[in-house]
PDB file of N, CA and C in Angstrom:
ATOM      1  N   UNK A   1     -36.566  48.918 -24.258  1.00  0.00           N
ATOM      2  CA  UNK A   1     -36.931  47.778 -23.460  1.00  0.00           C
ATOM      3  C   UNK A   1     -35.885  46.664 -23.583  1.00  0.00           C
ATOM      4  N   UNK A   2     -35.356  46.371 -24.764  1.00  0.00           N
ATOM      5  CA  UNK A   2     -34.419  45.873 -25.265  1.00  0.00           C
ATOM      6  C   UNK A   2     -33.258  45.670 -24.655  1.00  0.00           C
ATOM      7  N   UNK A   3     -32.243  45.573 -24.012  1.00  0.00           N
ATOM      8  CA  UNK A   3     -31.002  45.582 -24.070  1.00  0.00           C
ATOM      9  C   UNK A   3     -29.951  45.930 -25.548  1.00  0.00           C
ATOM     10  N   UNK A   4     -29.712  44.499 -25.865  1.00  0.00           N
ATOM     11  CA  UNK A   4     -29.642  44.268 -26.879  1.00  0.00           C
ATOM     12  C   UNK A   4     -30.800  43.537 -28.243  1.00  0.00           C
ATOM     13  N   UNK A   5     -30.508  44.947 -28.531  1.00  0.00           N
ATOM     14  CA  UNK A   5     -31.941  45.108 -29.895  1.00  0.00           C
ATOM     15  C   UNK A   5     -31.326  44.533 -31.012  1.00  0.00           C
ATOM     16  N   UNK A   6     -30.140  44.977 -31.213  1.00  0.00           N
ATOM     17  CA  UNK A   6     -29.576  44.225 -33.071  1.00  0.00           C
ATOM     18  C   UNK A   6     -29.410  42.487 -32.630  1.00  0.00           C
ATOM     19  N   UNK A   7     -28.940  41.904 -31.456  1.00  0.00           N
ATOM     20  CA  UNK A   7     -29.206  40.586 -31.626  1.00  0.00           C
ATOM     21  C   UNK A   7     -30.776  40.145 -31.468  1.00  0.00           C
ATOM     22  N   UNK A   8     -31.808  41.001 -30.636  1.00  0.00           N
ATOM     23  CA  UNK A   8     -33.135  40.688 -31.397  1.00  0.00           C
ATOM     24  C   UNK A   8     -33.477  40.750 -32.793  1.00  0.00           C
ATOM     25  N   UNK A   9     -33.119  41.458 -33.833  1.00  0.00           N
ATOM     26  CA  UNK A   9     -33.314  42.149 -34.393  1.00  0.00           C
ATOM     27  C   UNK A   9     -32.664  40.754 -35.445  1.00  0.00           C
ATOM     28  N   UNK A  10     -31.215  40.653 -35.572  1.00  0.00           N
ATOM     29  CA  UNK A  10     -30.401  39.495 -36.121  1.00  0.00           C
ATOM     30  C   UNK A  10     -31.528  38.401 -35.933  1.00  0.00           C
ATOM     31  N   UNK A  11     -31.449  37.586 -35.111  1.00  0.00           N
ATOM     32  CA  UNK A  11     -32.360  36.310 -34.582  1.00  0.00           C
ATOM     33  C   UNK A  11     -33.299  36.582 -35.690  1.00  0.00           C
ATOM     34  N   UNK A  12     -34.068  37.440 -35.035  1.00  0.00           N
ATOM     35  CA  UNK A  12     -35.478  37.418 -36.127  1.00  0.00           C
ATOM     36  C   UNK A  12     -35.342  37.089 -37.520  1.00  0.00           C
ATOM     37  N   UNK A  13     -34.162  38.685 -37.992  1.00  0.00           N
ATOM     38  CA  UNK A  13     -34.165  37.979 -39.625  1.00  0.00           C
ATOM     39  C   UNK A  13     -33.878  36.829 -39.996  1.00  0.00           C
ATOM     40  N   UNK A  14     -32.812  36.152 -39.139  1.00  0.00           N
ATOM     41  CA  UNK A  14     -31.911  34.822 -39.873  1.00  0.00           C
ATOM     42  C   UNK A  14     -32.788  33.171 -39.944  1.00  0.00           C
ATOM     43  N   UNK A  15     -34.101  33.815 -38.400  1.00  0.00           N
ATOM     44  CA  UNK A  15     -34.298  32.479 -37.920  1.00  0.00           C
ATOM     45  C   UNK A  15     -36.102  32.191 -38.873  1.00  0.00           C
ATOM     46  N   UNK A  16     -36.285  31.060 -39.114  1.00  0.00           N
ATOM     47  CA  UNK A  16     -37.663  31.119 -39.543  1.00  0.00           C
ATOM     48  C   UNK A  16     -38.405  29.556 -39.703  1.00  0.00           C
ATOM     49  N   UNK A  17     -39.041  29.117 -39.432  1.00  0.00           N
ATOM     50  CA  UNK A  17     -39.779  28.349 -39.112  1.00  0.00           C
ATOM     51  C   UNK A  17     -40.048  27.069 -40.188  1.00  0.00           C
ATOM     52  N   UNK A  18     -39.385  25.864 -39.953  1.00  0.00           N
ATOM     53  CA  UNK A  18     -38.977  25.037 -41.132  1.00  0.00           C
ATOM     54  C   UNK A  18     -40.389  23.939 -40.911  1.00  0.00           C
ATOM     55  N   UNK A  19     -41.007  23.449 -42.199  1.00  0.00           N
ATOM     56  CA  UNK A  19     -41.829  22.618 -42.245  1.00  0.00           C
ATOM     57  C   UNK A  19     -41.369  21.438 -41.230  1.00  0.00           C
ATOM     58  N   UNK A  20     -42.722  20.493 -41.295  1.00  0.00           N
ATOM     59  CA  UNK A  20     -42.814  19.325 -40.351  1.00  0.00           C
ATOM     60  C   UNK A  20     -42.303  17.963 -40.975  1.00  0.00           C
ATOM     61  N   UNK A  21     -41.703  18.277 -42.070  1.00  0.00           N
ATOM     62  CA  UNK A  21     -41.107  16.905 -42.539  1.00  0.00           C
ATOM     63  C   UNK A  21     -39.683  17.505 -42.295  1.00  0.00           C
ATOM     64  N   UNK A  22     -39.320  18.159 -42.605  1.00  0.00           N
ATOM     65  CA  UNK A  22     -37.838  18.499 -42.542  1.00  0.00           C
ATOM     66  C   UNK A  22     -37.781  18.590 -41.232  1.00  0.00           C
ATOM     67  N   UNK A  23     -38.394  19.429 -40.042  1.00  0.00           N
ATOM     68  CA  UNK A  23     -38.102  18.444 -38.435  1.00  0.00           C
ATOM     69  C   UNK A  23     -38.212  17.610 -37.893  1.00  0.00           C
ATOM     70  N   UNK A  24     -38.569  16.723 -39.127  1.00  0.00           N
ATOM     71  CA  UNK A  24     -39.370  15.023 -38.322  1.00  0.00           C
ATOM     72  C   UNK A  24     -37.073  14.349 -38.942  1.00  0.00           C
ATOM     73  N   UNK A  25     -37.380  14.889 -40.033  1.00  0.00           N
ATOM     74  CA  UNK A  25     -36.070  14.134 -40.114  1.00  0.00           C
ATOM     75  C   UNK A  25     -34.983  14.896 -39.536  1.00  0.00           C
ATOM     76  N   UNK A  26     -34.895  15.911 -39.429  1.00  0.00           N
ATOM     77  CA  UNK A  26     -33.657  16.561 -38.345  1.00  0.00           C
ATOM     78  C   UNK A  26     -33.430  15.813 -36.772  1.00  0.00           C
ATOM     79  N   UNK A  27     -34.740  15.236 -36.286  1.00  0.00           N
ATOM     80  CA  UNK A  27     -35.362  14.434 -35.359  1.00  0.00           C
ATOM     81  C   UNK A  27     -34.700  13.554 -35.442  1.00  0.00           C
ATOM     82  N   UNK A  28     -35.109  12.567 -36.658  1.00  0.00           N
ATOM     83  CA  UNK A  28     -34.668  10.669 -36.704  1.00  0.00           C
ATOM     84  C   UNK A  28     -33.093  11.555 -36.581  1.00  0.00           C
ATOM     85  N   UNK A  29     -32.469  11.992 -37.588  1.00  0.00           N
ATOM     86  CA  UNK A  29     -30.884  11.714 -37.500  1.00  0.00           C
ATOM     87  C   UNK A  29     -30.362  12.288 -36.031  1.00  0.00           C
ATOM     88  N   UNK A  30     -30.938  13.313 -35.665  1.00  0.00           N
ATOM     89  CA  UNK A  30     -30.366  13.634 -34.140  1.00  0.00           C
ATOM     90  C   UNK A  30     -30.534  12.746 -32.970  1.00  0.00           C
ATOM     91  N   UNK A  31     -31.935  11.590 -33.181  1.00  0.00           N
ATOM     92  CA  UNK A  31     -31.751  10.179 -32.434  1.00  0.00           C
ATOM     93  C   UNK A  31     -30.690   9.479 -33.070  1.00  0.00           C
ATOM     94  N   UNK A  32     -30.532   9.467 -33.889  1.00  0.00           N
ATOM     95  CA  UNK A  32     -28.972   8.433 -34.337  1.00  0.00           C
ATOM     96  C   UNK A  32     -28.075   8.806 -33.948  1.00  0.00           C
ATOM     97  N   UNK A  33     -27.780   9.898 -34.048  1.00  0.00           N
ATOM     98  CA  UNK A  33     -26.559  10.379 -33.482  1.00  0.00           C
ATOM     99  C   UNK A  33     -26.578  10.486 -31.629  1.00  0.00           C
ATOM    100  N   UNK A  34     -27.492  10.261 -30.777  1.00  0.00           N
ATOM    101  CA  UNK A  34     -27.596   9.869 -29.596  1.00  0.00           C
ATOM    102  C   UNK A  34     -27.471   8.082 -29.692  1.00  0.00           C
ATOM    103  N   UNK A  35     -28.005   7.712 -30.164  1.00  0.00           N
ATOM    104  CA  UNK A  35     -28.031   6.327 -30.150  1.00  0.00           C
ATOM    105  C   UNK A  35     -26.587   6.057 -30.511  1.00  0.00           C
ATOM    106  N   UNK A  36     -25.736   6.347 -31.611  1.00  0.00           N
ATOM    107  CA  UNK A  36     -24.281   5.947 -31.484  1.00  0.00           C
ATOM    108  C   UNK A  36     -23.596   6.134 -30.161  1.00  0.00           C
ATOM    109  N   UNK A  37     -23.756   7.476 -29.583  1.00  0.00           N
ATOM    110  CA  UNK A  37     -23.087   7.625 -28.681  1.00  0.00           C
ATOM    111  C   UNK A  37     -23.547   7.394 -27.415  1.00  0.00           C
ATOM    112  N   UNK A  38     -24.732   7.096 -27.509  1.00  0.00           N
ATOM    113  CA  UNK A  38     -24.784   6.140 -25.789  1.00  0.00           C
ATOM    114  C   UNK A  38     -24.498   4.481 -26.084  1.00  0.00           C
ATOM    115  N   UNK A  39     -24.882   3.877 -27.617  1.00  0.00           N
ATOM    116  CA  UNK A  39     -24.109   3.017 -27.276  1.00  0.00           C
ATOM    117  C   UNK A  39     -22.678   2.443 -27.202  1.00  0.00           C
ATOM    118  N   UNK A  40     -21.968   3.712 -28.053  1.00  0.00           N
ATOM    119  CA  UNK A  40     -20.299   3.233 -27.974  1.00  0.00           C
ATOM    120  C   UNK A  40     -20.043   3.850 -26.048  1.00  0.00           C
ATOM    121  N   UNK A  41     -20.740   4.657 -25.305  1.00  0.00           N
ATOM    122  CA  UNK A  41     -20.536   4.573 -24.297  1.00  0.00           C
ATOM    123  C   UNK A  41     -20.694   3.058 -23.257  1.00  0.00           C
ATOM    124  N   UNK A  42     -21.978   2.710 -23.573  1.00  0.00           N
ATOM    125  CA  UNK A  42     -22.260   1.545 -23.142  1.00  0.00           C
ATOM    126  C   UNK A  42     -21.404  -0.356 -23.429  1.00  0.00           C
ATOM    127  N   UNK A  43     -20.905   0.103 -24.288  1.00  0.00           N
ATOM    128  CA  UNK A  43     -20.522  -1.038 -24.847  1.00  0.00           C
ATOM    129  C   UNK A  43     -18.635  -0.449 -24.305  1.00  0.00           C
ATOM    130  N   UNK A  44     -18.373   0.589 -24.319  1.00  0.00           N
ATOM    131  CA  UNK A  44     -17.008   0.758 -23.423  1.00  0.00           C
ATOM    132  C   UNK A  44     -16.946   0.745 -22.084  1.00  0.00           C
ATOM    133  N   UNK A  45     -18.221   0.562 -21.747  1.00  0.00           N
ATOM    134  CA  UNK A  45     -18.158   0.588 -20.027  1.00  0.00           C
ATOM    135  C   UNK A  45     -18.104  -0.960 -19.939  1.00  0.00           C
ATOM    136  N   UNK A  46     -18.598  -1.814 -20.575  1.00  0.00           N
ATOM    137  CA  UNK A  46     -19.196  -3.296 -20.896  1.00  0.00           C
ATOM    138  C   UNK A  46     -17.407  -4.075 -21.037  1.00  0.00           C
ATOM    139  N   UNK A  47     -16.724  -3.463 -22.114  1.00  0.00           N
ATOM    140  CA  UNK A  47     -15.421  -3.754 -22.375  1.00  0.00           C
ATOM    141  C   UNK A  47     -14.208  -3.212 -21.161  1.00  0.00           C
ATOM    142  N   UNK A  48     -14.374  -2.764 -20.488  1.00  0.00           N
ATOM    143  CA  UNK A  48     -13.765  -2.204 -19.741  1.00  0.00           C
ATOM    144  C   UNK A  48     -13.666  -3.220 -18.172  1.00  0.00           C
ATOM    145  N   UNK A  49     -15.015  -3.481 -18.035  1.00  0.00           N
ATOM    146  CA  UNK A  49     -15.621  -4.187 -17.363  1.00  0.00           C
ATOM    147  C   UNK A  49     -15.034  -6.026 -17.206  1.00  0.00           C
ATOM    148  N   UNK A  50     -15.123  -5.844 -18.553  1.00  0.00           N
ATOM    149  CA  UNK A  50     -14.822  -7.554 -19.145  1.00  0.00           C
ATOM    150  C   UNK A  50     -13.461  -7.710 -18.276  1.00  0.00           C
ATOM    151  N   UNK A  51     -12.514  -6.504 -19.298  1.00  0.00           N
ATOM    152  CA  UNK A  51     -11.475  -6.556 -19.162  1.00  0.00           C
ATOM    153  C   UNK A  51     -10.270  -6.194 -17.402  1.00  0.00           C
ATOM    154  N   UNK A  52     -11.300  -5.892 -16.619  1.00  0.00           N
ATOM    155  CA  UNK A  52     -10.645  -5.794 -15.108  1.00  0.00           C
ATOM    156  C   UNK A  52     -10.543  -4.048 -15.105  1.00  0.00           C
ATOM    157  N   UNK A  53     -10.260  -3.244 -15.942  1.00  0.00           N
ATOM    158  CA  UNK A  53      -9.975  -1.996 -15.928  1.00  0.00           C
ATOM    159  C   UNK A  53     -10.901  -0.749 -15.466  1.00  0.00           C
ATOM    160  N   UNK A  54     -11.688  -1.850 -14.552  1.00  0.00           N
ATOM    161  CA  UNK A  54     -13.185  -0.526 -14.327  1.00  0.00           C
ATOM    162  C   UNK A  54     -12.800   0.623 -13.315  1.00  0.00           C
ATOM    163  N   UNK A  55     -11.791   0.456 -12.615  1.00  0.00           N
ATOM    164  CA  UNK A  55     -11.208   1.827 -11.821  1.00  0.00           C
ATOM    165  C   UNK A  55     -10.547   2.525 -12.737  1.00  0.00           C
ATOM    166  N   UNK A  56     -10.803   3.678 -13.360  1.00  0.00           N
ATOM    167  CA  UNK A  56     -10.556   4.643 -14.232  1.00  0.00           C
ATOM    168  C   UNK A  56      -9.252   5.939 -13.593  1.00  0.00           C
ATOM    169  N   UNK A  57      -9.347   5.826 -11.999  1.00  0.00           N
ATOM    170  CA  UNK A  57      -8.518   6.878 -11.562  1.00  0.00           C
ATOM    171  C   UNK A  57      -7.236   5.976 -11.733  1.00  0.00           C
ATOM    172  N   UNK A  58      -7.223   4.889 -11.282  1.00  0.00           N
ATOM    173  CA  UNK A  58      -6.347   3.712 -10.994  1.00  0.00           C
ATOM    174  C   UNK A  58      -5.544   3.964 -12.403  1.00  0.00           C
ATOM    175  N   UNK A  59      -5.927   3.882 -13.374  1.00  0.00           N
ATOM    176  CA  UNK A  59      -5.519   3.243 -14.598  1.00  0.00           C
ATOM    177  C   UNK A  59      -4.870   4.745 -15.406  1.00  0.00           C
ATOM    178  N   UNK A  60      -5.668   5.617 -15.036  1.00  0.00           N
ATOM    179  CA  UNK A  60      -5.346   7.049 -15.074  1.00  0.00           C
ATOM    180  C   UNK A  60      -3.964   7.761 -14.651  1.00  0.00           C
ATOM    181  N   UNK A  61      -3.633   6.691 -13.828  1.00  0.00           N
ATOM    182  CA  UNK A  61      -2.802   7.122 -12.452  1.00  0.00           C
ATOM    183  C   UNK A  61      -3.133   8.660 -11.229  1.00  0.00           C
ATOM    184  N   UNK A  62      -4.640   8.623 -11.290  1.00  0.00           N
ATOM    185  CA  UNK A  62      -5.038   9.765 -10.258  1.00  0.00           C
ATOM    186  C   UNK A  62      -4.942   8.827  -8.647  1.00  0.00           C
ATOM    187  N   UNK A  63      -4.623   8.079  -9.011  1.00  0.00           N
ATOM    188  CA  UNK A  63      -4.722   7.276  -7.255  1.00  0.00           C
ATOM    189  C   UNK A  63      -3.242   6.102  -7.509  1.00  0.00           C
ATOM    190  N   UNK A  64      -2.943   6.043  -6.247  1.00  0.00           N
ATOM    191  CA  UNK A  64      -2.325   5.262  -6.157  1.00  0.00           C
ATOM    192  C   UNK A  64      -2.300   3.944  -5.951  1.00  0.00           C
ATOM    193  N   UNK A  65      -2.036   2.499  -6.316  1.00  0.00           N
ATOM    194  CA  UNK A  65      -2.131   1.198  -5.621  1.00  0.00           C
ATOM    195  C   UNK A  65      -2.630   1.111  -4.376  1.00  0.00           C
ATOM    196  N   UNK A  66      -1.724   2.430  -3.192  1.00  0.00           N
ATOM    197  CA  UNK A  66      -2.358   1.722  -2.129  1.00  0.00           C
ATOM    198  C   UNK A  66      -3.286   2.732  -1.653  1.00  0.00           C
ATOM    199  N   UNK A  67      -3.658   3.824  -2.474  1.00  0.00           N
ATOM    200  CA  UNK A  67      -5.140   3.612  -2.466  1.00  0.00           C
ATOM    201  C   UNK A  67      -6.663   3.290  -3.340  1.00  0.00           C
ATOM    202  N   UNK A  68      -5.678   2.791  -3.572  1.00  0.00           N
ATOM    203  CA  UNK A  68      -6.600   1.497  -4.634  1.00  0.00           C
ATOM    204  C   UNK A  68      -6.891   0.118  -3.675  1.00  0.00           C
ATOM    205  N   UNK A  69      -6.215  -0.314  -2.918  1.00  0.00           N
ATOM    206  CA  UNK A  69      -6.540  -1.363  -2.198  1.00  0.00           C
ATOM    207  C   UNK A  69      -7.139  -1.184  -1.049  1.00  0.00           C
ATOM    208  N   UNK A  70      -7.185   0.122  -0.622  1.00  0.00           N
ATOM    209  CA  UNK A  70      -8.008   0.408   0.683  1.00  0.00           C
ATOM    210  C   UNK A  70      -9.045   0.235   0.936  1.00  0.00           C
ATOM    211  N   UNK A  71     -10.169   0.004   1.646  1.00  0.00           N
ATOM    212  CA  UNK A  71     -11.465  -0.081   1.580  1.00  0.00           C
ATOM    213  C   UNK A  71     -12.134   1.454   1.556  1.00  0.00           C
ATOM    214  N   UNK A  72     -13.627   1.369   0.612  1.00  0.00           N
ATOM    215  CA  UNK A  72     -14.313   1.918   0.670  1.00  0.00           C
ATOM    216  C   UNK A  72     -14.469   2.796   1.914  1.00  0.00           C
ATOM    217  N   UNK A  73     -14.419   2.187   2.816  1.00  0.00           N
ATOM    218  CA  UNK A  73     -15.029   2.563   3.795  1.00  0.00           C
ATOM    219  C   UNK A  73     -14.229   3.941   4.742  1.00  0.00           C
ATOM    220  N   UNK A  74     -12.942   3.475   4.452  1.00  0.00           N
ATOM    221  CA  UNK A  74     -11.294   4.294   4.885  1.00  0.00           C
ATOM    222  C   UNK A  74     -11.177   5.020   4.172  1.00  0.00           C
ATOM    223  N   UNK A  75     -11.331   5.303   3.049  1.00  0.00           N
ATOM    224  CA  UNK A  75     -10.991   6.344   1.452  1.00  0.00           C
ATOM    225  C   UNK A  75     -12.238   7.254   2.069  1.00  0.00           C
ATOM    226  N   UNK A  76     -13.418   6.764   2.667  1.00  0.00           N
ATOM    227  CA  UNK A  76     -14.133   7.874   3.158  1.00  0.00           C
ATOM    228  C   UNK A  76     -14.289   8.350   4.374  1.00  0.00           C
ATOM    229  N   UNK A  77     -13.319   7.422   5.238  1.00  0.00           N
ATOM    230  CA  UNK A  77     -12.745   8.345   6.359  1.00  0.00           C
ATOM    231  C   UNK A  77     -11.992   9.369   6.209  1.00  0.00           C
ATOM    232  N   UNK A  78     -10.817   9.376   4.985  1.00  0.00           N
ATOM    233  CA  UNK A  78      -9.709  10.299   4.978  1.00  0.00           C
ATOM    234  C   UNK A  78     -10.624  11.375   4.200  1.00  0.00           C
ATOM    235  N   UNK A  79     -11.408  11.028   3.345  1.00  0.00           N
ATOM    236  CA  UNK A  79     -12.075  12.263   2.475  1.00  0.00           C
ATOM    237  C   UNK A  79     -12.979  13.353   3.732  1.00  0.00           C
ATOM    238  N   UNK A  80     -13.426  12.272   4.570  1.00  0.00           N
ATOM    239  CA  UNK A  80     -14.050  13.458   5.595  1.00  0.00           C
ATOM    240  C   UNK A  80     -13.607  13.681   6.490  1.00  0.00           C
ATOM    241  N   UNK A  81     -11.846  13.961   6.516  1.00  0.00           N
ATOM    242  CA  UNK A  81     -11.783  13.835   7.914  1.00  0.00           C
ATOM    243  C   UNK A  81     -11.849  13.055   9.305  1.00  0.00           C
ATOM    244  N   UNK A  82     -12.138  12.571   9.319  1.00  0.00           N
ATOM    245  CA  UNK A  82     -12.812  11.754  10.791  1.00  0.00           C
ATOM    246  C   UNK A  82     -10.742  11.239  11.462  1.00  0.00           C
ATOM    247  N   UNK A  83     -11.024  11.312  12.388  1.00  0.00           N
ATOM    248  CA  UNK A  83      -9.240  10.764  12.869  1.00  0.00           C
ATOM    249  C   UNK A  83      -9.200   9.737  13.260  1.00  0.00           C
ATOM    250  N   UNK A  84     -10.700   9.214  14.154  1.00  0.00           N
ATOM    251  CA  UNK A  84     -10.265   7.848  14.723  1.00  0.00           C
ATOM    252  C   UNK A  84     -11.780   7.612  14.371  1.00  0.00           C
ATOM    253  N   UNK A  85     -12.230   6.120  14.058  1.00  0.00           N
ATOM    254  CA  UNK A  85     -13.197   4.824  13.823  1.00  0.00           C
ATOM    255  C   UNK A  85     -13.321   3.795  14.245  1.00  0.00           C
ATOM    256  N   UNK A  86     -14.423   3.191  14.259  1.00  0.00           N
ATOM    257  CA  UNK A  86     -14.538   2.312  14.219  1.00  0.00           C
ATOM    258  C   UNK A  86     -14.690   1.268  12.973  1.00  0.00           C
ATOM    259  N   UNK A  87     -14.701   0.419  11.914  1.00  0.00           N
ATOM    260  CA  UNK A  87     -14.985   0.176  10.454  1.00  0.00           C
ATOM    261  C   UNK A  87     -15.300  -1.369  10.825  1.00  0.00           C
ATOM    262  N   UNK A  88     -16.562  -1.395  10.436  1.00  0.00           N
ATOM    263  CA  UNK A  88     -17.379  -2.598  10.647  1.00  0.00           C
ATOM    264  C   UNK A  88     -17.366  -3.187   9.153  1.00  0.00           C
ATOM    265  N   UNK A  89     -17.278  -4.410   9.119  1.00  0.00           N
ATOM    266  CA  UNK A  89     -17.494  -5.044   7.471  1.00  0.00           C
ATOM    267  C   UNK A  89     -18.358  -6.181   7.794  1.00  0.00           C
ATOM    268  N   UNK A  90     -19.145  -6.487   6.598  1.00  0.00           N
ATOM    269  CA  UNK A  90     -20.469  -7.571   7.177  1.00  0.00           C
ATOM    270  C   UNK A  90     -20.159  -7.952   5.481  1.00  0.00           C
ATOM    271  N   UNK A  91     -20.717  -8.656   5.017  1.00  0.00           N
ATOM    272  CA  UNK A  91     -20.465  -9.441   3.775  1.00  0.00           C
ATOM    273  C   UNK A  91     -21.958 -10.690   4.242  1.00  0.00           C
ATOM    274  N   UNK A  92     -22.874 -10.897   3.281  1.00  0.00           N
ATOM    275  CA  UNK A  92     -23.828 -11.936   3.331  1.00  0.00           C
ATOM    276  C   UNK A  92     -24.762 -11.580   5.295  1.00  0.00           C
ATOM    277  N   UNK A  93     -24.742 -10.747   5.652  1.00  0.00           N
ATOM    278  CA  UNK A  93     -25.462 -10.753   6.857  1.00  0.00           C
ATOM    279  C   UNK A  93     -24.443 -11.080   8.114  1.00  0.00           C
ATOM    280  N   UNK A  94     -22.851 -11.872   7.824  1.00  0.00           N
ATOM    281  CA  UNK A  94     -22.438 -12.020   8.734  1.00  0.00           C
ATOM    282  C   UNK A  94     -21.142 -10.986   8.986  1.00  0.00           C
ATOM    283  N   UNK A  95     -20.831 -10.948  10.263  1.00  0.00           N
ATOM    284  CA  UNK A  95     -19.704  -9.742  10.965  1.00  0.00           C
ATOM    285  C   UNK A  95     -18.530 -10.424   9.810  1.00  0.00           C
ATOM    286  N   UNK A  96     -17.451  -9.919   9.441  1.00  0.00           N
ATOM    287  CA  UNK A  96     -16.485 -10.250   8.451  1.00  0.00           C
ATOM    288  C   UNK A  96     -15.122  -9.766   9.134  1.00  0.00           C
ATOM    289  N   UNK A  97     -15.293  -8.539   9.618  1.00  0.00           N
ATOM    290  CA  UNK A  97     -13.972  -7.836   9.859  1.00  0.00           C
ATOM    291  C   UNK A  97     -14.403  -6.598  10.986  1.00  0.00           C
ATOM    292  N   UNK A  98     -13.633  -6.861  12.286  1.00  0.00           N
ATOM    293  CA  UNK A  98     -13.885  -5.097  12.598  1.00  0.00           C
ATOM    294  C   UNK A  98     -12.549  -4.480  13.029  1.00  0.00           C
ATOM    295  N   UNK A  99     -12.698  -3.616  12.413  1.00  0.00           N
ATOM    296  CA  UNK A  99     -11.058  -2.486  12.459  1.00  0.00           C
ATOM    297  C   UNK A  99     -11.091  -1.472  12.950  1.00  0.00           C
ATOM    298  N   UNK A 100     -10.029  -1.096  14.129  1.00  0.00           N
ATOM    299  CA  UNK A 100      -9.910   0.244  14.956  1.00  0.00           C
ATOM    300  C   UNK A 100      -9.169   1.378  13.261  1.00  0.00           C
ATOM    301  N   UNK A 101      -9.439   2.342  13.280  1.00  0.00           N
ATOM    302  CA  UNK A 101      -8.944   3.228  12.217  1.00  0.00           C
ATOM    303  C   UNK A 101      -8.517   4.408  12.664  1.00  0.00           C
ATOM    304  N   UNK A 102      -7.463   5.078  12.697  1.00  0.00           N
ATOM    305  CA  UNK A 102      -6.656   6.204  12.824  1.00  0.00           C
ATOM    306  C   UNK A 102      -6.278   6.647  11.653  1.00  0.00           C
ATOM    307  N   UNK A 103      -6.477   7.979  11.999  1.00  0.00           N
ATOM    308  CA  UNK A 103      -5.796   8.653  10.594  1.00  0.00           C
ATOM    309  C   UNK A 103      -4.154   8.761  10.491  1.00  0.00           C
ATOM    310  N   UNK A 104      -3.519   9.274   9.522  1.00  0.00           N
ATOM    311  CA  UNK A 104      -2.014   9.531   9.087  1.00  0.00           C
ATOM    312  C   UNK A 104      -1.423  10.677  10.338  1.00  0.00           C
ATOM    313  N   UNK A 105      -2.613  11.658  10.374  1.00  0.00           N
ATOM    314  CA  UNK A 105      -2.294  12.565  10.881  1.00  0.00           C
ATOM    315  C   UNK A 105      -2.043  12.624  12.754  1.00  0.00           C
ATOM    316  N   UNK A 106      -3.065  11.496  13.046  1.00  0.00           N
ATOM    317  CA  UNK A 106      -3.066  11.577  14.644  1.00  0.00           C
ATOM    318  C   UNK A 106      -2.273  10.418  14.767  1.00  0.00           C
ATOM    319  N   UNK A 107      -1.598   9.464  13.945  1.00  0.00           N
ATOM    320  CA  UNK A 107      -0.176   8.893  14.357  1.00  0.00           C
ATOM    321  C   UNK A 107       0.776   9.650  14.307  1.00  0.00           C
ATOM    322  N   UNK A 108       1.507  10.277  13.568  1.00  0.00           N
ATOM    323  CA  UNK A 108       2.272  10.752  13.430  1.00  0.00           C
ATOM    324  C   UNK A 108       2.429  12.095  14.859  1.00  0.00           C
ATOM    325  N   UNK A 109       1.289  12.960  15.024  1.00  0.00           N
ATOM    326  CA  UNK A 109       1.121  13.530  16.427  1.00  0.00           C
ATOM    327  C   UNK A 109       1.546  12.304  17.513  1.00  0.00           C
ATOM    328  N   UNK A 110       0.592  11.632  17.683  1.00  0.00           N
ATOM    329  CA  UNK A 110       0.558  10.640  18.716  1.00  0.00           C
ATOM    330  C   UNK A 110       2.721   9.811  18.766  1.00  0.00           C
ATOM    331  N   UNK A 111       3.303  10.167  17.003  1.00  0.00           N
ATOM    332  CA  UNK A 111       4.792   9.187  17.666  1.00  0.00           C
ATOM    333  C   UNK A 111       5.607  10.869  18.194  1.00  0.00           C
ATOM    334  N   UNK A 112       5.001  12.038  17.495  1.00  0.00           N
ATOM    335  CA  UNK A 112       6.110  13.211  18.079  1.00  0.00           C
ATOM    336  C   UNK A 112       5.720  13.294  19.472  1.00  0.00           C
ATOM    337  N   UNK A 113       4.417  13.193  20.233  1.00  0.00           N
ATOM    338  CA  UNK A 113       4.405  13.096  21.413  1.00  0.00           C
ATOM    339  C   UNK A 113       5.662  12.055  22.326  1.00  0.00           C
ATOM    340  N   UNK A 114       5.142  10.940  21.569  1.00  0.00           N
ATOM    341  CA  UNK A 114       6.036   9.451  22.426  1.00  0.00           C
ATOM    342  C   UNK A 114       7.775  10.212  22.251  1.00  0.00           C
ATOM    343  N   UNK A 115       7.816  10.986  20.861  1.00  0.00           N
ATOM    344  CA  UNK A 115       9.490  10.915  20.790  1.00  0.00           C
ATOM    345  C   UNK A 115       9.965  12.435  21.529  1.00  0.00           C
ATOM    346  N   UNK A 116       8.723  12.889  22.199  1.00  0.00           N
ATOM    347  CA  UNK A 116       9.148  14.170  23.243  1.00  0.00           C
ATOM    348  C   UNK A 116       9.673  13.400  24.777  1.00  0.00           C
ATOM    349  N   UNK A 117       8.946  12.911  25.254  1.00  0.00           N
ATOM    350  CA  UNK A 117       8.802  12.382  26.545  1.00  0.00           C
ATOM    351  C   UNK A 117      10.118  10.705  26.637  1.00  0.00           C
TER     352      UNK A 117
END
């Protein structure tokens, strides 16, 4: 029925069933050891924060400056594709900015066309 019978077989002998004080404290120290490390996580996201450095690709160098300065909104035009937009920006309820958006790809078509003709 088994597959593997000697690692049933192993398990069984090695493993065996430890009183309730000795898992109450295997417990507390395995919360401590979560508690260090969500808070040195928390307190580096906090410092990081302070310090201006919260773009991680940026600082990484997985992105570049200028797309680091791009908007949100364009970084997810190029991620999906899309060639041409519209990109509406509103800030506090009011209109802020509206931008026609083309991609890299349908200029560059659009100047080999102009530099055929």
């Amino acid at each position: 029925m088994y597959i593997l019978r000697f690692v049933r077989r192993y398990i069984r002998k090695k493993v065996h069933f430890i009183d309730p004080h000795t898992g109450q404290r295997i417990h507390r120290n395995l919360s401590f050891v979560y508690l260090f490390f969500a808070s040195n996580a928390f307190f580096g996201l906090l410092y990081l924060t302070k310090k201006g450095n919260i773009d991680y690709a940026l600082d990484a160098g997985l992105k570049t400056e200028l797309e680091a300065e791009q908007s949100k909104a364009i970084s997810t035009l190029e991620m999906l594709g899309i060639e041409k937009a519209k990109v509406v920006t509103f800030r506090n309820f009011k209109l802020v900015e509206v931008e026609d958006y083309e991609s890299y790809d349908l200029k560059r078509s659009k100047e080999k066309k102009e530099a055929k003709e």
